[in-house]
Protein backbone atom coordinates (compact mmCIF):
# COMPACT_ATOMS: atom_id res chain seq x y z
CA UNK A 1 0.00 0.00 0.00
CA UNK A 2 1.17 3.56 -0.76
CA UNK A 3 -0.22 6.87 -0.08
CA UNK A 4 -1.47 7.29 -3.23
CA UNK A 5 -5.28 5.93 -4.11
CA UNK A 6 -4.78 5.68 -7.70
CA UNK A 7 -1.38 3.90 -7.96
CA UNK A 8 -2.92 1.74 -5.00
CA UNK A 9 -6.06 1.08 -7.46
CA UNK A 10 -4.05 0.16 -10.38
CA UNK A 11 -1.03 -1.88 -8.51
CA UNK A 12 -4.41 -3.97 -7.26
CA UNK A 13 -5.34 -4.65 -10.96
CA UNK A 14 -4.33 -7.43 -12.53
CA UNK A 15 -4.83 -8.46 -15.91
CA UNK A 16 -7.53 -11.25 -15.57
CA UNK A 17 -9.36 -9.22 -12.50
CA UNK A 18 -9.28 -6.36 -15.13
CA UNK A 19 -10.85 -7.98 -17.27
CA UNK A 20 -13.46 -9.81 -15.73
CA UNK A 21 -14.47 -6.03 -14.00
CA UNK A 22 -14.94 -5.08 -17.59
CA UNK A 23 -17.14 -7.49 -18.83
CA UNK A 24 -18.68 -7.67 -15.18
CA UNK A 25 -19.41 -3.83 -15.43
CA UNK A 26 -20.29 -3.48 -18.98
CA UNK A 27 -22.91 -6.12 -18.62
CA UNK A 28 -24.69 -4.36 -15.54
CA UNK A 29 -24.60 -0.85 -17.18
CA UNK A 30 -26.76 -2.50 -20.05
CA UNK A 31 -29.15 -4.31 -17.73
CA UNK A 32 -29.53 -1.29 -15.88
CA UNK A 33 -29.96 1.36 -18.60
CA UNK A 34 -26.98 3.08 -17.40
CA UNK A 35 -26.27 3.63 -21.28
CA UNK A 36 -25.63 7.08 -23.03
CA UNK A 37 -28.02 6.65 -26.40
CA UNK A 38 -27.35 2.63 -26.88
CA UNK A 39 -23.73 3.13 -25.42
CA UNK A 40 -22.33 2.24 -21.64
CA UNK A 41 -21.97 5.53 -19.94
CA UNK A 42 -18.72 4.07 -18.11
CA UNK A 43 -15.63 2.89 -20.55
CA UNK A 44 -13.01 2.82 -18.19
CA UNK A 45 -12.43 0.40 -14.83
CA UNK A 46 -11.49 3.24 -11.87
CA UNK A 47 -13.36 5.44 -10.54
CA UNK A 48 -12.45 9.33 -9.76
CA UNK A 49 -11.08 9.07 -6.34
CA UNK A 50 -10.41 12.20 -4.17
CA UNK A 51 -9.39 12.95 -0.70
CA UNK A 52 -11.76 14.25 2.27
CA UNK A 53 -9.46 17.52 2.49
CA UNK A 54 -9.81 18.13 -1.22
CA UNK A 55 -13.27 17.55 -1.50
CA UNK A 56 -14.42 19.85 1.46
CA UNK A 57 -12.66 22.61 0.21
CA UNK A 58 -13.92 22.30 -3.25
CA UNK A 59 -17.53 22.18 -1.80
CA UNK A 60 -16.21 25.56 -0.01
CA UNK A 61 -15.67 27.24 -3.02
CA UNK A 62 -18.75 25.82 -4.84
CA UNK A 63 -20.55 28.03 -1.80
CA UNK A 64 -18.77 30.97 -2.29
CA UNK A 65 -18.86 31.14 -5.65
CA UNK A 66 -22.90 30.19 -5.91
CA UNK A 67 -23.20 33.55 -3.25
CA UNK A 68 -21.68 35.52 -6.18
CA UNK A 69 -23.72 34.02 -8.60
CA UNK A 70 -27.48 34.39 -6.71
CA UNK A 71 -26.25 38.35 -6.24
CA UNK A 72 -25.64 38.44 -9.66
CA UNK A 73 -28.81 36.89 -10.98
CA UNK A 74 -31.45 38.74 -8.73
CA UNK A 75 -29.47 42.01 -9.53
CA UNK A 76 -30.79 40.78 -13.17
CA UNK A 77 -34.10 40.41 -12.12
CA UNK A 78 -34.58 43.74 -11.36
CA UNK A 79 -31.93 45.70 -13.34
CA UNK A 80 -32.74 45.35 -17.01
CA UNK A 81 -29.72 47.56 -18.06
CA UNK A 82 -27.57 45.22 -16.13
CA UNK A 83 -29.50 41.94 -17.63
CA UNK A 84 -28.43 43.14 -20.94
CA UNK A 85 -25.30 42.13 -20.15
CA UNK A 86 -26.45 38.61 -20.12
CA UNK A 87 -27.51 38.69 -23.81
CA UNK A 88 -31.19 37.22 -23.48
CA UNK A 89 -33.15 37.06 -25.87
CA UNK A 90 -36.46 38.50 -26.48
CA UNK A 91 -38.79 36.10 -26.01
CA UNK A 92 -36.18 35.16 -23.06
CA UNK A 93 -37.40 38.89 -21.67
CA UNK A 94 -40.98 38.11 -22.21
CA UNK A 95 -40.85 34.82 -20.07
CA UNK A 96 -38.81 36.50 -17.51
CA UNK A 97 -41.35 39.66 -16.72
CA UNK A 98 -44.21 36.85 -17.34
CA UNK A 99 -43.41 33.84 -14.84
CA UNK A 100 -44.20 33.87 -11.16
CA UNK A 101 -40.98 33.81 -9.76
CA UNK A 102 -39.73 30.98 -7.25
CA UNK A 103 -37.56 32.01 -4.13
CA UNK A 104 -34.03 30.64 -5.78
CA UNK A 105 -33.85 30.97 -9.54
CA UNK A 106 -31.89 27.93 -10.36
CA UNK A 107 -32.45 25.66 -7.39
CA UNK A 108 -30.38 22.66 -9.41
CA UNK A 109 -27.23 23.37 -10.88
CA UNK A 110 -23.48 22.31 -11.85
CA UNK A 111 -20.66 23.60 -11.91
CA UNK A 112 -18.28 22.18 -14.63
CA UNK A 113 -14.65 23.14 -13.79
CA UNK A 114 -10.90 21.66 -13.95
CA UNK A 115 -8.39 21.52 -11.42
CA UNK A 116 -5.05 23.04 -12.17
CA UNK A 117 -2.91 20.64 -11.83
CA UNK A 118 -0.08 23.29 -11.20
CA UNK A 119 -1.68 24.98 -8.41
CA UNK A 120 -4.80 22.91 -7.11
CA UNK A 121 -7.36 25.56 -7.74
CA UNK A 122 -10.62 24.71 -9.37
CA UNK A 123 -11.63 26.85 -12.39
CA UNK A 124 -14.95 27.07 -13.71
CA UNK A 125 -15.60 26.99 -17.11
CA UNK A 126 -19.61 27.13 -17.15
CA UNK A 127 -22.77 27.34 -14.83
CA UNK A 128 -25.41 24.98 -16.26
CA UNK A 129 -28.07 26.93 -14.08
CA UNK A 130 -30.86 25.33 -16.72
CA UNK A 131 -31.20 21.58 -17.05
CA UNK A 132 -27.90 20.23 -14.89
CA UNK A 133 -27.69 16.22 -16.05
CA UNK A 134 -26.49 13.44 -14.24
CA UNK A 135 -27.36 12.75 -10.91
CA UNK A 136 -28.93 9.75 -11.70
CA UNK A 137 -26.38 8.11 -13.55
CA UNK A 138 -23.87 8.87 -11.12
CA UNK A 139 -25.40 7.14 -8.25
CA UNK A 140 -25.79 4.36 -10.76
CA UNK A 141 -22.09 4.40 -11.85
CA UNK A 142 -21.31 4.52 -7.84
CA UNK A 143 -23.08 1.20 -6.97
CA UNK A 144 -22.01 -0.44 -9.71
CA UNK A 145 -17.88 0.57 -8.88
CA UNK A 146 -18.59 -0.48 -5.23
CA UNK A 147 -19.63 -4.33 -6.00
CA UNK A 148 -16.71 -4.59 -8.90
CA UNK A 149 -14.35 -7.13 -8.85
CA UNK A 150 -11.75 -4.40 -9.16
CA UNK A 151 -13.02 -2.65 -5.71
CA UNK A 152 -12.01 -5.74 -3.83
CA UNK A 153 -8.17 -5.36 -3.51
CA UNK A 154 -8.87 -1.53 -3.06
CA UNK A 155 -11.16 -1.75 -0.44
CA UNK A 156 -9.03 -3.82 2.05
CA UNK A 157 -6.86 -0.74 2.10
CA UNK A 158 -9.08 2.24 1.74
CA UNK A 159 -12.11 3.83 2.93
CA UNK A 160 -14.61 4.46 -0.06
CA UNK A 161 -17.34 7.41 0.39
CA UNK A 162 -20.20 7.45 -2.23
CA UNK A 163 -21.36 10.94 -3.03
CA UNK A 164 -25.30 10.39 -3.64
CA UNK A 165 -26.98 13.10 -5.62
CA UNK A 166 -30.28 11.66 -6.23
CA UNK A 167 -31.93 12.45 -2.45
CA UNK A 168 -30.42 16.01 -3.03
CA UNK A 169 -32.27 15.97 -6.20
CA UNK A 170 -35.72 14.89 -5.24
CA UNK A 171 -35.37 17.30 -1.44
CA UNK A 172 -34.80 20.01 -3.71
CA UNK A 173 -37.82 19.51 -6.06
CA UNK A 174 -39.83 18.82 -2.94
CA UNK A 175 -38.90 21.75 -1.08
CA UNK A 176 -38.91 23.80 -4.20
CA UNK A 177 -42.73 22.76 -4.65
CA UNK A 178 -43.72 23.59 -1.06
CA UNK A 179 -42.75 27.12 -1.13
CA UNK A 180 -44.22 27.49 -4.35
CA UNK A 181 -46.96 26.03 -3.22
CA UNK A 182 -47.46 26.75 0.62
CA UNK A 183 -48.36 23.34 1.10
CA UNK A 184 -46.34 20.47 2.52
CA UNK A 185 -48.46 17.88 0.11
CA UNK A 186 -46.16 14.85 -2.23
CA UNK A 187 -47.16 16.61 -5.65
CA UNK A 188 -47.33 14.40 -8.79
CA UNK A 189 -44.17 15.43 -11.16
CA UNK A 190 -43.15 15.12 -14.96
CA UNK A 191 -39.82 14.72 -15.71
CA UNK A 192 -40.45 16.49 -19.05
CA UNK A 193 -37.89 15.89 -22.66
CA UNK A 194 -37.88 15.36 -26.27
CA UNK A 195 -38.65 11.47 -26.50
CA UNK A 196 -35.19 10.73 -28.83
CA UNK A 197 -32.65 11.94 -26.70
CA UNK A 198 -30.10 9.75 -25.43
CA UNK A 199 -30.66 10.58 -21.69
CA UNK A 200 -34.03 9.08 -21.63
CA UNK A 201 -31.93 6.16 -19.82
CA UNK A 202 -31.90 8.34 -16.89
CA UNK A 203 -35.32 9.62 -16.87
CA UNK A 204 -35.78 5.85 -16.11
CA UNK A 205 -32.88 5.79 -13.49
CA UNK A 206 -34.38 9.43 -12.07
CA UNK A 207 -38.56 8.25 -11.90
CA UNK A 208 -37.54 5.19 -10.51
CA UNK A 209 -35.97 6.20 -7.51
CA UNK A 210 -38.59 9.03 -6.93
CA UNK A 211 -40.91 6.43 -7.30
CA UNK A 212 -39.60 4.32 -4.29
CA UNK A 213 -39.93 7.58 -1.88
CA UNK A 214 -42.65 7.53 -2.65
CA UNK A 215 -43.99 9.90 -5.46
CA UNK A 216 -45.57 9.39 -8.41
CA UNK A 217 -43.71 10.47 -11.58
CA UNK A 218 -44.40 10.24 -15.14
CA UNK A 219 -42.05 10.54 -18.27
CA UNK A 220 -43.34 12.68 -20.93
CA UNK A 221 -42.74 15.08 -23.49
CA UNK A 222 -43.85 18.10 -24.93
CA UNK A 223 -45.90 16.91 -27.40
CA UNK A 224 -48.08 14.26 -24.94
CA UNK A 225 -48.80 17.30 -22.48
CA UNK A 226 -52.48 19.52 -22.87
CA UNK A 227 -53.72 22.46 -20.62
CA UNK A 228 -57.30 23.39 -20.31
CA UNK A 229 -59.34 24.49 -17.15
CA UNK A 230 -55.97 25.86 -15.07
CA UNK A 231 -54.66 21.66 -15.67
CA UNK A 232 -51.34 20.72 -17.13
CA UNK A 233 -51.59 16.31 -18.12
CA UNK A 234 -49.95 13.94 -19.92
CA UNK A 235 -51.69 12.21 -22.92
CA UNK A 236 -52.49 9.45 -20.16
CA UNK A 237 -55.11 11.67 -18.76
CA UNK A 238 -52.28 12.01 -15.31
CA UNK A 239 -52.27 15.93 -13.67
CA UNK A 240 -49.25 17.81 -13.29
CA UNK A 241 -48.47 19.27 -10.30
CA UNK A 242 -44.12 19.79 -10.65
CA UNK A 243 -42.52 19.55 -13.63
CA UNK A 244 -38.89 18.55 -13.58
CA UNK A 245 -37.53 20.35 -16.58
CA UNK A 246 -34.96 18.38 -18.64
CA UNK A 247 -35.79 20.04 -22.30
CA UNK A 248 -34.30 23.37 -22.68
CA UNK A 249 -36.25 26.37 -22.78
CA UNK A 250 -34.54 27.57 -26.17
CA UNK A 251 -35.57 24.17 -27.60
CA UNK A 252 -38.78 24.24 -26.53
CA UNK A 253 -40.07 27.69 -27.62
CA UNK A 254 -38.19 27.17 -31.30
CA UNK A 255 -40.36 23.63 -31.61
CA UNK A 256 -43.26 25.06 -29.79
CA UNK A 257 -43.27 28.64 -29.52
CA UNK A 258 -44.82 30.94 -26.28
CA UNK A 259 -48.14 29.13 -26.08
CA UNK A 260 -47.55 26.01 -25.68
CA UNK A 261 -49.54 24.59 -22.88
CA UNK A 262 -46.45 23.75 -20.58
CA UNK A 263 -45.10 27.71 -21.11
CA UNK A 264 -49.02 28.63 -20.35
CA UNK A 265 -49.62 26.60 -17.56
CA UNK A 266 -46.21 28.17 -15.73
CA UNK A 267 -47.11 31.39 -16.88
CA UNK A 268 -50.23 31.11 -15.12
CA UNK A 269 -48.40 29.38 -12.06
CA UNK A 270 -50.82 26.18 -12.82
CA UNK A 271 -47.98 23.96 -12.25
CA UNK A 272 -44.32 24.54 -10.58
CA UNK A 273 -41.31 23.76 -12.92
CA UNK A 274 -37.81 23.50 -12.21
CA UNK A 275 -35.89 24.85 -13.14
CA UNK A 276 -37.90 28.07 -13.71
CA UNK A 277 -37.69 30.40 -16.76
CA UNK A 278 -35.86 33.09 -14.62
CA UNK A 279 -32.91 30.56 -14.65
CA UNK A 280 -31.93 31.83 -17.65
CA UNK A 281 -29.92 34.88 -17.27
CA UNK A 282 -27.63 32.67 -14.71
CA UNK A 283 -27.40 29.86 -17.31
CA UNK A 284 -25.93 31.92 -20.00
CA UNK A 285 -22.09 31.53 -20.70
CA UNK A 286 -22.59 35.06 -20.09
CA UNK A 287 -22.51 34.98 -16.50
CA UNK A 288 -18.84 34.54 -16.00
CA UNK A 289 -18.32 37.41 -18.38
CA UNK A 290 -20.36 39.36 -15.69
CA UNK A 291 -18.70 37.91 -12.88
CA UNK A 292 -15.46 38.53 -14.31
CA UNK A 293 -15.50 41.81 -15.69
CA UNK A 294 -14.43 44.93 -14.06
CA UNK A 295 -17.38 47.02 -14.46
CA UNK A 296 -18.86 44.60 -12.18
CA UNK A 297 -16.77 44.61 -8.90
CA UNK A 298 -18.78 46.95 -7.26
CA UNK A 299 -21.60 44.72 -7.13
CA UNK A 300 -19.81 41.90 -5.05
CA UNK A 301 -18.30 41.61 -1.55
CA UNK A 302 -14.77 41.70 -1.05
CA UNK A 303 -14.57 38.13 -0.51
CA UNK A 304 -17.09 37.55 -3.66
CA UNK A 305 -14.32 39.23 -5.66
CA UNK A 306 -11.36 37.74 -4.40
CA UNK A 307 -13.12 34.41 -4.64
CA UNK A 308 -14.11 35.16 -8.01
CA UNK A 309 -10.65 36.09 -9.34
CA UNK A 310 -9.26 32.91 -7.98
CA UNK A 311 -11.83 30.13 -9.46
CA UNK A 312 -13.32 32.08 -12.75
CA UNK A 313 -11.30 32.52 -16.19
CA UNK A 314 -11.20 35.80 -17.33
CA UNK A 315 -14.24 35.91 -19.93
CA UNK A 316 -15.85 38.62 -21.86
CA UNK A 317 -18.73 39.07 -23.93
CA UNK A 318 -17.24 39.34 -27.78
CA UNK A 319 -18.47 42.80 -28.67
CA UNK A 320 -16.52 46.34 -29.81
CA UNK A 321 -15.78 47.49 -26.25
CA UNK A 322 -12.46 48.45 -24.45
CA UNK A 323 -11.62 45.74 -21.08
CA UNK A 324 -8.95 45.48 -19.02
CA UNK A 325 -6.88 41.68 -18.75
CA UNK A 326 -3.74 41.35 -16.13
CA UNK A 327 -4.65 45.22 -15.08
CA UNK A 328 -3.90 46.39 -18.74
CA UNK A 329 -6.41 48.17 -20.98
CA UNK A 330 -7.32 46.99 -24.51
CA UNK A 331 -9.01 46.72 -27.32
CA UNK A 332 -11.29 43.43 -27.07
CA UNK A 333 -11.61 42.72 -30.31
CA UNK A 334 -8.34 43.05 -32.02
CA UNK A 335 -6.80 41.55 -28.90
CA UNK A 336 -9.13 38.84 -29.25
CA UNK A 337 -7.54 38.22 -32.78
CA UNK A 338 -4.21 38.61 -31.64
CA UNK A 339 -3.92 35.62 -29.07
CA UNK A 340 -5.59 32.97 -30.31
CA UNK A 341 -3.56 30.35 -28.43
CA UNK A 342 -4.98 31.42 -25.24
CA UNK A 343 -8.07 31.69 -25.71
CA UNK A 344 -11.63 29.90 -26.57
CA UNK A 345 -14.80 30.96 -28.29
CA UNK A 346 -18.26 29.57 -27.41
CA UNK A 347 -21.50 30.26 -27.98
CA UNK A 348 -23.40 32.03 -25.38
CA UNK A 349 -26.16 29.28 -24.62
CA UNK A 350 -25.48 26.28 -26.13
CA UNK A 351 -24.39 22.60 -25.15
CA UNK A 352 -22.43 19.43 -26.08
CA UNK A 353 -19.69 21.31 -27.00
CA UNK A 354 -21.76 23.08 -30.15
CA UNK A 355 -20.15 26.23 -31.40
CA UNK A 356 -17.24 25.96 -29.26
CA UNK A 357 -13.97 26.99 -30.65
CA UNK A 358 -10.30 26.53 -29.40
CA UNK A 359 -8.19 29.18 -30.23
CA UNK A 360 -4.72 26.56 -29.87
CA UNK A 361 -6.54 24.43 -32.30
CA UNK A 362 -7.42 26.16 -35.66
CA UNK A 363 -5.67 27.93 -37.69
CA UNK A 364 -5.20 31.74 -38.19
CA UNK A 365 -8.05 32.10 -40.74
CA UNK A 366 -10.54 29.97 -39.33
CA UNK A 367 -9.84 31.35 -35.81
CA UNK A 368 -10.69 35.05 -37.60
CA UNK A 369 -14.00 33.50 -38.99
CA UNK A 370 -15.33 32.45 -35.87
CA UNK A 371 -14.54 35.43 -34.63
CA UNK A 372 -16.39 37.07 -36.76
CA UNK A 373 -18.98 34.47 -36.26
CA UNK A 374 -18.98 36.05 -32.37
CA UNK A 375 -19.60 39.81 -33.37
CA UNK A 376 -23.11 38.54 -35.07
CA UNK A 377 -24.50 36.37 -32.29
CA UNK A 378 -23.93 36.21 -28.61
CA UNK A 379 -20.63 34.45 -27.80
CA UNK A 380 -18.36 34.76 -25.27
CA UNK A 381 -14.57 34.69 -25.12
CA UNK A 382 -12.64 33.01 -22.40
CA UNK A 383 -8.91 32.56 -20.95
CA UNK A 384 -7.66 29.14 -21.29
CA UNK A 385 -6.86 27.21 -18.66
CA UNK A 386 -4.93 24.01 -17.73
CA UNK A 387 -6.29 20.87 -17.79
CA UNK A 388 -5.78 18.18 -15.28
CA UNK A 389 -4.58 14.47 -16.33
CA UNK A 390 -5.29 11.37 -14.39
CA UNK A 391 -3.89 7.24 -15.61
CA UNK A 392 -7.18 5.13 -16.32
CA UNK A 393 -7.01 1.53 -16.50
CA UNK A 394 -9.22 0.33 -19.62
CA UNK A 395 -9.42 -2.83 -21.35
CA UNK A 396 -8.87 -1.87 -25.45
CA UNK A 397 -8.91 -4.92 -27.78
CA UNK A 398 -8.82 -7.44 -25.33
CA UNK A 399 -6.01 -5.96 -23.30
CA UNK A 400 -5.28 -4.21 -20.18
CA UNK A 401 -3.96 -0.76 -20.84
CA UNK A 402 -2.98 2.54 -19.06
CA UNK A 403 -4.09 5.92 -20.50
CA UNK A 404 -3.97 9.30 -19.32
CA UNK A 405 -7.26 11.29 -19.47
CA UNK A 406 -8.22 14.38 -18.71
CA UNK A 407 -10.45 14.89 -16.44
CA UNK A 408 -13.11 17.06 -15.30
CA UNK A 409 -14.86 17.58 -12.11
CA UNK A 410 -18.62 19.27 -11.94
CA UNK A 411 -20.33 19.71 -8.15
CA UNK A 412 -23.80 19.80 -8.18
CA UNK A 413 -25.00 22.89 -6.61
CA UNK A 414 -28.77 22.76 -4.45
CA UNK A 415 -30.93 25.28 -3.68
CA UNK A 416 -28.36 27.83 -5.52
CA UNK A 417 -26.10 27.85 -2.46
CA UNK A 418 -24.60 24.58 -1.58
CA UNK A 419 -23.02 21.80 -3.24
CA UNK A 420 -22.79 18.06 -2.53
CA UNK A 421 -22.42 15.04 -5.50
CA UNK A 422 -20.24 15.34 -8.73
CA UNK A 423 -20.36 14.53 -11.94
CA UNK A 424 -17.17 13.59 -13.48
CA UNK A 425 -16.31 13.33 -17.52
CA UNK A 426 -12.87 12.25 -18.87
CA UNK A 427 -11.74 12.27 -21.78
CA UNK A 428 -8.50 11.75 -23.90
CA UNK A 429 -10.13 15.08 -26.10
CA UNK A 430 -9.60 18.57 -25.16
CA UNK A 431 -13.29 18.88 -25.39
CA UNK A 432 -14.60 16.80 -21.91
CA UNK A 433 -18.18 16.50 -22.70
CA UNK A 434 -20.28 12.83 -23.31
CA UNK A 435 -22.55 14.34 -25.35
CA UNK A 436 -19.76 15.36 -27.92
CA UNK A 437 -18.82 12.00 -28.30
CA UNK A 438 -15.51 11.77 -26.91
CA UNK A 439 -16.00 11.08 -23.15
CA UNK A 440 -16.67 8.53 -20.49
CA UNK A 441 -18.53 9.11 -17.30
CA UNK A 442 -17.27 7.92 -14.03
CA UNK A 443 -18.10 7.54 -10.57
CA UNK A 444 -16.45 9.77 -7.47
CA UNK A 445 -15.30 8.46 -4.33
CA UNK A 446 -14.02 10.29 -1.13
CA UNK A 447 -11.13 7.93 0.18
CA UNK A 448 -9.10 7.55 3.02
CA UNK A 449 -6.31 4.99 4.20
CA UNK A 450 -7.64 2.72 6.69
């Protein structure tokens, strides 16, 4: 035994143990739905393993930061000059001065970060404030790791600490329903998505488990769902009382448009849904341009702004203004052109990796097109940062091998001001995301030596 949990995983893995894990694990993801599309959600055979220390302060920052964030999305609320700066669009204002408001605007959330591996410090890369994924399937992944064949060796040694997300998940919904509602009553929810998508597998995983505490859920979409007489149902005939929101609002109004009887019956505060349209200004890649930028500071705390210099990239909204970076003042735009190595492009609310550009990846001219791309829709421009690289045992063509991956590490954030449960994505692209096509997700454990 050494002090170190992943060479201890890995010395503990032998060839045949690796390989029966694999076909042991692969197997029970596919009974169990634990599948991305048709695909297991899990490629590799260890787990994310993290120390107590390094997890508590991480959930630290996760609180600090969210504090930061909740000022800066009730400012927008109320301030539409400073909710410009989020880039919304219209009928993203018309929702937002329509829609009964609920006390937290993004009561589930995730933040998706990296740890430098120089200096230990989490940086965050995005706030999905919207539809955060994953809870589900990382319990799943968790139970699975902790009866492997492979946890055996480990486990004589170390201390394993699940990280469950789903009863965070289903308190929040619950809690978020009874101050919406005033009532402490179980209410009857919809977990509510396009029927193709390839995360229907945890819809299952999700209705399930609220299911066995007891409340009824339905899986619907859309399409199936009807509003007359201050009701929302399913095609079924069943009432809606909370919908848990896993299509996104941009999606849904470009299918559907403003009256559809989902966007009516929150409108009218018929039904609760989470998370609510107000969510949006925080969801935006736009919000760590606000966070970040200097015209802002006044609107944090002290330790808001130390805290937010420490853990956010410096990110701007790509438009014709003059900034500051590293205390100097410049031109945004030709700068932006000028350091292309350091620096990515994405679109302002987007996901799977869609629209995103790295400037250390293209070449001169296309780096200049998407720029230009930027100037005519709402994008945002963002430092690069390092990215952390663990070993991963896999089994590739019938062999044990040893690859490094980078890794990513997302808390989930409740009630927009705590964080417990991560999802974790790795990756041997730059890009970490599953739905991209070039990831794997994994399980995280807390562990100690015994």
């Amino acid at each position: 035994m050494t002090t170190d949990p992943i060479r201890d995983w890995h010395d503990g893995l032998s060839e045949s143990l690796a390989l029966e894990s694999a076909e042991w694990l692969t197997d029970r993801q596919l009974e169990r739905g634990i599948a991305f599309g048709e695909r297991p959600l899990c490629t590799v055979l260890r787990p994310r393993l993290i120390r107590a220390a390094e997890y508590d302060m991480l959930r630290t920052v996760c609180s600090d930061l969210l504090g930061a964030f909740r000022a800066a999305g009730e400012a927008a609320l109320t301030d539409r000059e400073f909710r410009a700066q989020f880039r919304l669009a219209d009928w993203e204002e018309t929702l937002l001065g329509s829609s009964p408001r609920l006390r937290v605007t993004s009561p589930l959330g995730r933040l998706d970060a990296f740890i430098d591996p120089a200096d230990g410090v989490a940086r965050i890369t995005e706030y999905n404030g919207e539809t955060p994924a994953g809870t589900a399937y990382c319990d799943a992944l968790a139970e699975l790791f902790l009866g492997m064949p492979a946890m055996r060796p480990f486990a004589r040694n170390w201390t394993v600490r699940p990280l469950p997300a789903r009863n965070h998940l289903l308190n929040t919904l619950l809690d978020t329903w009874h101050r919406f509602r005033g009532v402490r009553t179980i209410p009857s929810i919809a977990i509510v998505d396009w029927h193709d998508v390839p995360t229907v597998s945890e819809f299952n995983l999700s209705r399930d488990y609220f299911q066995s505490m007891g409340c009824e859920c339905i899986i619907t979409t859309p399409d199936a769902l009807t509003y007359e007489h201050g009701k929302l149902r399913d095609a079924s005939g069943v009432m809606i009382d909370l919908i848990y929101k896993r299509v996104l609002i941009h999606e849904l109004i470009e299918e559907c448009g403003l009256d559809h009887p989902m966007v009516r019956a929150v409108v009218d505060g018929a039904v609760c849904m989470v998370n609510p349209f107000s969510c949006k200004p925080l969801h935006k890649k736009a919000s760590l341009a606000v966070l970040s930028d200097e015209r802002n500071a006044g609107r944090f705390t002290p330790a808001q702004r130390e805290v937010i210099t420490r853990h956010v990239p410096w990110t701007r909204v790509v438009e014709e203004r003059r900034t500051t970076v590293d205390g100097a003042d410049i031109d945004l735009v030709p700068w932006i052109g000028d350091h292309k190595d350091e620096l990515v492009l994405k679109p302002n609310d987007d996901y799977g990796g869609t629209g995103i550009v790295l400037g250390w990846e293209v070449e001169s001219a296309d780096w200049e097109i998407a720029l230009t791309r930027a100037l005519q829709e709402p994008y945002i421009v963002q430092r690069r940062i390092a990215l952390p690289r663990e070993p991963f045992a896999a089994i590739v063509d019938g062999k044990l091998t040893l690859d490094e991956r980078i890794v990513d590490t997302a808390p989930f954030c409740w009630d927009g001001s705590w964080a417990d449960g991560m999802l974790c994505r790795i990756s041997t692209s730059t890009l970490v995301n599953v739905t991209a096509g070039g990831g794997s997700t994994i399980p995280t454990f807390v562990v100690e030596p015994r």
